[in-house]
C-alpha atoms as a PDB file:
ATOM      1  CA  UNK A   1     -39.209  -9.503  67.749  1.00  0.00           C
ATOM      2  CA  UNK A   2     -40.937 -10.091  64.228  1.00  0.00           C
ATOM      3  CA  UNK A   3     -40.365 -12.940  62.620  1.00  0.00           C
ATOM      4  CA  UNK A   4     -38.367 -13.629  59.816  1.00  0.00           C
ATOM      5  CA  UNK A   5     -40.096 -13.442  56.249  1.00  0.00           C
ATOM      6  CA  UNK A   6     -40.712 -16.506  53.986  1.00  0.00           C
ATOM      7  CA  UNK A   7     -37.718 -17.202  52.385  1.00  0.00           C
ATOM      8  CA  UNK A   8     -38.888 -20.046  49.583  1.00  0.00           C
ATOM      9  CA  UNK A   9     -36.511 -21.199  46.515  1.00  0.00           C
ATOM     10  CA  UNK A  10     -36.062 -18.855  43.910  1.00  0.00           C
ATOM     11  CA  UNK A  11     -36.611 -21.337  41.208  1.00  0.00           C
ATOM     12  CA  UNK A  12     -38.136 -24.653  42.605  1.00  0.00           C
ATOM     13  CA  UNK A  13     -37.682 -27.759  40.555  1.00  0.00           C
ATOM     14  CA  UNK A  14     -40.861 -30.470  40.366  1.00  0.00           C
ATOM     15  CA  UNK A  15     -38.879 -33.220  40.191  1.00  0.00           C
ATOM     16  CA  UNK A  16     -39.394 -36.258  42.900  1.00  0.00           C
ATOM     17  CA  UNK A  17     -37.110 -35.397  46.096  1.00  0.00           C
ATOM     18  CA  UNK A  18     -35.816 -39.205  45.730  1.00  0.00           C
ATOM     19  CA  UNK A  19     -34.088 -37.819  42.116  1.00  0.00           C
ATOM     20  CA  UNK A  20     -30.245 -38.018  43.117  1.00  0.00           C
ATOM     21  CA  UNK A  21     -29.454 -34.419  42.096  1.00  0.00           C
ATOM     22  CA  UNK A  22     -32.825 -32.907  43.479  1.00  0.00           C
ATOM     23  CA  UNK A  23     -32.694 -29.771  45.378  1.00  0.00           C
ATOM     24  CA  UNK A  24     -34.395 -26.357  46.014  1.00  0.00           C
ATOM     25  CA  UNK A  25     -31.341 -24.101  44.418  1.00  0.00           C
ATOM     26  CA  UNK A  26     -30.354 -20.548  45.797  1.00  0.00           C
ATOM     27  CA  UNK A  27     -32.888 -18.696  48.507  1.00  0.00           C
ATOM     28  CA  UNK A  28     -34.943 -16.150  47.036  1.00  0.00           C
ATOM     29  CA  UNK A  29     -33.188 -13.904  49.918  1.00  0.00           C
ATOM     30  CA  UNK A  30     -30.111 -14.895  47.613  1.00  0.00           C
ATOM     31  CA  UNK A  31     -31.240 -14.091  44.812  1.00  0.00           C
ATOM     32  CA  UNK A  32     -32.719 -10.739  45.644  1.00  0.00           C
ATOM     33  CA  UNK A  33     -29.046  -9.818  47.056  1.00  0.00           C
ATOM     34  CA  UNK A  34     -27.045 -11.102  44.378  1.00  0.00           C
ATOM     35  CA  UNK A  35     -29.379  -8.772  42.237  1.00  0.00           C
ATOM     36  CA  UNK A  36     -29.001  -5.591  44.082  1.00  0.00           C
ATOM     37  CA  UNK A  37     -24.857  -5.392  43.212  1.00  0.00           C
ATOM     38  CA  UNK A  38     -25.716  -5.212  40.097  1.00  0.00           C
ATOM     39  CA  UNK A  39     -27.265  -2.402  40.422  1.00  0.00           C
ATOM     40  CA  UNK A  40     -25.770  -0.312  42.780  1.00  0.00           C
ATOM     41  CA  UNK A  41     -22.075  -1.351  40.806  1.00  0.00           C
ATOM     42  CA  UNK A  42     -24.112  -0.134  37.517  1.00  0.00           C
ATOM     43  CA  UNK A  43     -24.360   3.492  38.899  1.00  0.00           C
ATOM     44  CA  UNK A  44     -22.503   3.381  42.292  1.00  0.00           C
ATOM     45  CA  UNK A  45     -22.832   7.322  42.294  1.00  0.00           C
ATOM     46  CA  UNK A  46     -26.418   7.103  43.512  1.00  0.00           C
ATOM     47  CA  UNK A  47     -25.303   6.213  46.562  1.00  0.00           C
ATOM     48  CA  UNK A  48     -22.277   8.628  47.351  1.00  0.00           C
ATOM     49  CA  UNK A  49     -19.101   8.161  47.053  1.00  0.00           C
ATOM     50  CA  UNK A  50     -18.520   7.170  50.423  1.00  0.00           C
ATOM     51  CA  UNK A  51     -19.734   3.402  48.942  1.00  0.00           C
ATOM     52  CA  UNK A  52     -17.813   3.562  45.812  1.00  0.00           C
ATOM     53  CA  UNK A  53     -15.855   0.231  46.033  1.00  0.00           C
ATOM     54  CA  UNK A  54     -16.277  -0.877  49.452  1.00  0.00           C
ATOM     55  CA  UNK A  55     -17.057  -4.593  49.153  1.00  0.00           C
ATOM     56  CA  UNK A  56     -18.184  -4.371  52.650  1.00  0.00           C
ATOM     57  CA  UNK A  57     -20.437  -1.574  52.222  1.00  0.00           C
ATOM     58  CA  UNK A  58     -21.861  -3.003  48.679  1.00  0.00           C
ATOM     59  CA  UNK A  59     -23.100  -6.524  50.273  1.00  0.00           C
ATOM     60  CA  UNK A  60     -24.326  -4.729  53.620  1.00  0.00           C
ATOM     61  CA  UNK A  61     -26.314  -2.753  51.652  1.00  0.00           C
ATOM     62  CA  UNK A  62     -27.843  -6.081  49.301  1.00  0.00           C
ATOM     63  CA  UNK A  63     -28.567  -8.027  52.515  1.00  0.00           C
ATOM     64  CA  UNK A  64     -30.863  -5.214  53.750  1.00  0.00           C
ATOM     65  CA  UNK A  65     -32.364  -4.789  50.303  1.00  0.00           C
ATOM     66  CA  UNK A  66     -33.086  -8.098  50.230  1.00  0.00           C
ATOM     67  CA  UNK A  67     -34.739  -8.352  53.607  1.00  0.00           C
ATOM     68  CA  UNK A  68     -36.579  -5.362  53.153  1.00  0.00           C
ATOM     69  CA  UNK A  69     -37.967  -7.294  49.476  1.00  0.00           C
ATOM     70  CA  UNK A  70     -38.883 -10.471  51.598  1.00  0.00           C
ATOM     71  CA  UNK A  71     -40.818  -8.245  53.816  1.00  0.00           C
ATOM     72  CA  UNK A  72     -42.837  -6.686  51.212  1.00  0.00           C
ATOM     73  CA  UNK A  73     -43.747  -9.593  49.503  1.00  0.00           C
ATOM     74  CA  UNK A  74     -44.833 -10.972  53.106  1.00  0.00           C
ATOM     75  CA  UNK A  75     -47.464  -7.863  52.979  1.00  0.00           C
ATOM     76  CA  UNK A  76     -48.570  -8.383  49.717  1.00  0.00           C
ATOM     77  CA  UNK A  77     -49.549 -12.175  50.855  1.00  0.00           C
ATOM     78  CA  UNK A  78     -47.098 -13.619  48.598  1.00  0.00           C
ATOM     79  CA  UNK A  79     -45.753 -17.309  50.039  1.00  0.00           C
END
């Protein structure tokens, strides 16, 4: 079994981790799959109608884009 890519903040703060409200925000895995509805929703005929307005179908397919982005960036060295 491979391991699971590096999954860092999307948008890291420098602020001191003491700061009351300090935190690392949304995954980058998050980030990449809240991008990918957009657009597959922008031209949902690319991918058949079969996926036209299936919820289910939509955020299957953003998880796996997302995974499969994590896992390039691991080959490019990114961190």
């Amino acid at each position: 079994m491979m391991d699971a890519p590096a999954n860092p903040p999307a948008f890291p703060l420098a602020v001191d981790e003491s700061f009351q409200f300090a935190n690392d925000g949304m995954s980058l895995r998050d980030w990449f799959a809240g991008q990918a509805p957009a657009g597959l929703l922008a031209n949902p005929v690319s991918f058949g109608p079969h996926m036209q307005g299936d919820p289910d179908l939509i955020t299957s397919a953003a998880g796996t884009f997302a995974d499969a982005m994590l896992a390039e960036r691991e080959k490019d060295g990114a961190k």
